[in-house]
Protein backbone atom coordinates (compact mmCIF):
# COMPACT_ATOMS: atom_id res chain seq x y z
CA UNK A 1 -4.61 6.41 15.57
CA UNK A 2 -6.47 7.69 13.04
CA UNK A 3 -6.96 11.43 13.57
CA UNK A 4 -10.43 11.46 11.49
CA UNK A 5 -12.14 8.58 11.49
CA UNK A 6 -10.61 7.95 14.83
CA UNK A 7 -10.22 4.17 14.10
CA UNK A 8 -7.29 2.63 16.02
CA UNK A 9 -5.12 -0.04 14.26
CA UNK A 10 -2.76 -2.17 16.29
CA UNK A 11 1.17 -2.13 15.53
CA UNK A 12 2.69 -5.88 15.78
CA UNK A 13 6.45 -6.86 15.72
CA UNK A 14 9.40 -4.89 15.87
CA UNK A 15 9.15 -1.22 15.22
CA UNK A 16 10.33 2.14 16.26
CA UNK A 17 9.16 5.79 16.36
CA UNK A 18 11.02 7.75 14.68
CA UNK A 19 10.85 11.75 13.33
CA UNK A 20 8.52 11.86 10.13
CA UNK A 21 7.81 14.30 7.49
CA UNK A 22 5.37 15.65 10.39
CA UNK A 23 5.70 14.60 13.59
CA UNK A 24 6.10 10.95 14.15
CA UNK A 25 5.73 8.32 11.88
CA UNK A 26 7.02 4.33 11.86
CA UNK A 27 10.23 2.64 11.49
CA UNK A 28 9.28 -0.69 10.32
CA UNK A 29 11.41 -3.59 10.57
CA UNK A 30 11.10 -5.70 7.32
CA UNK A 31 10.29 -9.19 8.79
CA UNK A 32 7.94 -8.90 11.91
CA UNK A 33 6.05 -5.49 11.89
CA UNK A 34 2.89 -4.71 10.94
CA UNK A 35 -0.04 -1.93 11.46
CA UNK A 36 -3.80 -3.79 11.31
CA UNK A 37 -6.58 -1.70 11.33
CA UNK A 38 -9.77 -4.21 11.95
CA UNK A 39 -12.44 -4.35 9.03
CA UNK A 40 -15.49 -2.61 11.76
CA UNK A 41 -13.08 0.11 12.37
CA UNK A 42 -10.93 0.67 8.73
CA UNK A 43 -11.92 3.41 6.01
CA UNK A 44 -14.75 1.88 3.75
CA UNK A 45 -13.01 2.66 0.06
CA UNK A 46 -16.15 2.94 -2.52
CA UNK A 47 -16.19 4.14 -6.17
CA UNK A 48 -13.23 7.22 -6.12
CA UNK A 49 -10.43 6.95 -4.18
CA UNK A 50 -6.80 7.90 -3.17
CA UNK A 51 -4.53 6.90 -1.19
CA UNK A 52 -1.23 8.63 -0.28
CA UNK A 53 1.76 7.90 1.91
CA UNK A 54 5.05 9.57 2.65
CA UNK A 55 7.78 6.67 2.59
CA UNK A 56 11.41 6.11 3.04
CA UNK A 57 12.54 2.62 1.86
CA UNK A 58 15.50 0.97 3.80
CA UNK A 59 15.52 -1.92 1.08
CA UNK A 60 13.33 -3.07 -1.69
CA UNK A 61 11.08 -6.15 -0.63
CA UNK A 62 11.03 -9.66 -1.16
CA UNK A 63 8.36 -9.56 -3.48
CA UNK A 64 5.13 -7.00 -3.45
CA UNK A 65 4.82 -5.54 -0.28
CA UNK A 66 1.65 -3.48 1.14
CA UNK A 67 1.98 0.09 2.06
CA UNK A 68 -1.71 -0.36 2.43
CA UNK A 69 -3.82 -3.77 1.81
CA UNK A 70 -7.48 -4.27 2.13
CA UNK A 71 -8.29 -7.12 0.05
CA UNK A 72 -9.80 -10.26 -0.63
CA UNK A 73 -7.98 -13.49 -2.59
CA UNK A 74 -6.97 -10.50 -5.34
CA UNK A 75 -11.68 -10.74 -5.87
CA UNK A 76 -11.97 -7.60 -3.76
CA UNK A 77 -10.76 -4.86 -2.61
CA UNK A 78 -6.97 -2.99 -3.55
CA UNK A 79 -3.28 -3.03 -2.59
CA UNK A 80 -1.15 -0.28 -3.04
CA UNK A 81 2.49 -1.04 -2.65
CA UNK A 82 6.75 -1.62 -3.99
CA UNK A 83 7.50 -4.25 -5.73
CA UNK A 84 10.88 -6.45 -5.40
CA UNK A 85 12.77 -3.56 -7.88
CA UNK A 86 11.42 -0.94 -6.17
CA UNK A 87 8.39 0.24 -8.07
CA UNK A 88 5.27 1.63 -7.19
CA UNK A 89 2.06 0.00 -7.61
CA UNK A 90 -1.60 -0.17 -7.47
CA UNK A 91 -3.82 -3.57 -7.63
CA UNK A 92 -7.39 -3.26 -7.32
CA UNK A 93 -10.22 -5.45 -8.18
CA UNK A 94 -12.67 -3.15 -10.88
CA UNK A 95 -16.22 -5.12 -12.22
CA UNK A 96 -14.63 -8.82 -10.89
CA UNK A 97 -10.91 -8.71 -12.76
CA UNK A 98 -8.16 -7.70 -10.94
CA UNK A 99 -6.55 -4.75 -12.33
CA UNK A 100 -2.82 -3.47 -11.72
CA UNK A 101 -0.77 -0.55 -12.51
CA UNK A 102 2.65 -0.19 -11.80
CA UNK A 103 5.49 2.16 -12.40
CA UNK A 104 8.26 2.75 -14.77
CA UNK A 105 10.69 4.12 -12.51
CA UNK A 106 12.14 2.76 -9.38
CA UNK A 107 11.61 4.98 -5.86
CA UNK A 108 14.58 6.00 -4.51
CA UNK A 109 16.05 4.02 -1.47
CA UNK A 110 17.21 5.61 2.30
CA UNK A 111 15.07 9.48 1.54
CA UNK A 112 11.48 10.56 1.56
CA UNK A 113 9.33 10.37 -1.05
CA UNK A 114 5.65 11.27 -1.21
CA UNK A 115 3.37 8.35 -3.29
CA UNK A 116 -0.04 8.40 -3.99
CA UNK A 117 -2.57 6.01 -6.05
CA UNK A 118 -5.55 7.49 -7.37
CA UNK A 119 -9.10 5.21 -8.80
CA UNK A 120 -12.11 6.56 -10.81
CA UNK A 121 -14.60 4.40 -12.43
CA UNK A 122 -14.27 6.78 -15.16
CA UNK A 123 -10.98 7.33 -15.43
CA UNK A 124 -9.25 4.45 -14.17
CA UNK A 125 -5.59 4.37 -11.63
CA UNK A 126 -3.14 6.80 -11.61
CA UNK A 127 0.10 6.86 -9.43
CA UNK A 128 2.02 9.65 -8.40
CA UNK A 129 5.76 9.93 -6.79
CA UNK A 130 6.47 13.07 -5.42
CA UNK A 131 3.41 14.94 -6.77
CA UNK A 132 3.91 13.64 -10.49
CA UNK A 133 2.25 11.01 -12.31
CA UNK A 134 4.02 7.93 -12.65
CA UNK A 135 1.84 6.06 -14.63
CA UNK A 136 -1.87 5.97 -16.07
CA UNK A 137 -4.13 3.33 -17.05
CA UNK A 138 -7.92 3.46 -17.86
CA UNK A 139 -10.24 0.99 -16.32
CA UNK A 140 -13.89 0.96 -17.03
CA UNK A 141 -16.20 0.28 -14.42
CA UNK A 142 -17.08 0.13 -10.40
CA UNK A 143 -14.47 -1.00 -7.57
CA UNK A 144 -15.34 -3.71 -5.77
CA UNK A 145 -14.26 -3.12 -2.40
CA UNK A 146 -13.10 -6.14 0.18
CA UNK A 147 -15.81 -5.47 3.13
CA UNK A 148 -15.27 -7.28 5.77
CA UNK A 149 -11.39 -7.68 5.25
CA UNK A 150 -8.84 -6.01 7.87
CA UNK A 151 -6.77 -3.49 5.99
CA UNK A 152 -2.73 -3.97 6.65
CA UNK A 153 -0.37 -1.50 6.88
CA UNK A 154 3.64 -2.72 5.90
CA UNK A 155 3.20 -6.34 6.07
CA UNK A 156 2.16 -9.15 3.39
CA UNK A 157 -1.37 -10.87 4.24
CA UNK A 158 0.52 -14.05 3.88
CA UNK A 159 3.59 -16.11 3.09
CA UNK A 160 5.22 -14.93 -0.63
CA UNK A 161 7.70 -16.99 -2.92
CA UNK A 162 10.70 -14.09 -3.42
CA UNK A 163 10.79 -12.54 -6.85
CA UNK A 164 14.36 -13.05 -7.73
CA UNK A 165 15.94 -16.70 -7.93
CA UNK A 166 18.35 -16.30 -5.72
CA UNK A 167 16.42 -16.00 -2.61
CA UNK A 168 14.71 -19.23 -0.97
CA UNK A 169 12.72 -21.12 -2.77
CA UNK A 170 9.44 -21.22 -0.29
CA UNK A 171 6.84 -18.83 0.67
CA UNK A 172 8.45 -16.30 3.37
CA UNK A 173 6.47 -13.81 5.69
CA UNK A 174 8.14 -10.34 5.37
CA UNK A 175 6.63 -6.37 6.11
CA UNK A 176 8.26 -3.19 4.45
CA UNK A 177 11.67 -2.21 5.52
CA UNK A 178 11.92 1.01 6.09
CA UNK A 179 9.26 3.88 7.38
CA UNK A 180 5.93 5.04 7.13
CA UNK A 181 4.28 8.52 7.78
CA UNK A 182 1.21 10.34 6.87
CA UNK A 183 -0.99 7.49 5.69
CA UNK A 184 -4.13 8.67 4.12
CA UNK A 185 -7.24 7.19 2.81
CA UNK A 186 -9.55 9.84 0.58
CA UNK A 187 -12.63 9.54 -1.05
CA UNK A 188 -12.29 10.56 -4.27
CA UNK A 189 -9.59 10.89 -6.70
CA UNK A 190 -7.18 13.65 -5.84
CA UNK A 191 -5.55 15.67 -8.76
């Protein structure tokens, strides 16, 4: 439930609550769950932005998974998720290209860690891990937001070829391993 726009998403697959940072958060199961907040109900992102989670990663993903994901064909919208090695990133689509930022440094695995993801058309994205900037790159121009597209929470919009050779060689359908908490959605781009 979202406490202030009050828009309820839908939690699919296996999952657990468990204790969070405050109160209860989601124990997600790295193959089946998923949180879907419908497009008529989900936060409408415009020009500033930020979004912020608290996290604890069981295991590093297949590929890029979503902590959040309201986009269109990589046209519209943004993603904001962990790569395959454990880094932090931000995709978003700013005057029709698709721009991404990612992070140097990989987030730690099995502890909580606070990351955020910040857009201004002036400025450009910023990330943050545990309240300090993790990486900076300017963009010029307006975000093009994915209306009409259901925003995900923990799960891949569809099948992904793994990152690392070793894993099959098709398109799998995974979510994050590991939990959620404390999901926001801001307008405007926190410092």
């Amino acid at each position: 439930h979202d406490s202030v726009h009050h828009a309820d998403g839908e939690i699919t697959g296996i999952f657990r609550r468990v204790a969070g940072v405050s109160g209860n958060a989601v124990r997600l199961d790295g193959d089946t769950a998923a949180i879907t907040v419908p497009a008529v109900r989900a936060p409408a992102m415009k020009e500033a932005f930020t979004v912020k989670a608290w996290i604890v990663i069981n295991v590093y993903p297949w590929n890029w998974v979503p902590i959040v994901d309201q986009r269109r064909d990589e046209k519209a919208g943004y993603f904001f998720g962990i790569d395959s090695f454990g880094h932090l990133g931000i995709q978003l689509a700013v005057n029709g290209q698709w721009e991404f930022l990612t992070s140097q440094q990989n987030l730690p695995l099995k502890r909580w860690v606070f990351v955020a993801a910040t857009f201004d058309p002036s400025q450009g994205m910023t990330l943050y891990v545990d309240g300090k900037a993790a990486g900076r790159r300017a963009t010029q121009g307006g975000f093009d937001p994915a209306a009409g597209e259901d925003l995900l929470i923990g799960r891949v919009r569809a099948p992904m070829l793994p990152a690392q050779w070793l894993h099959p060689k098709y398109p799998v359908w995974y979510s994050f391993d590991g939990i959620v908490d404390e999901i926001e959605l801001l307008e405007g781009a926190a410092s």
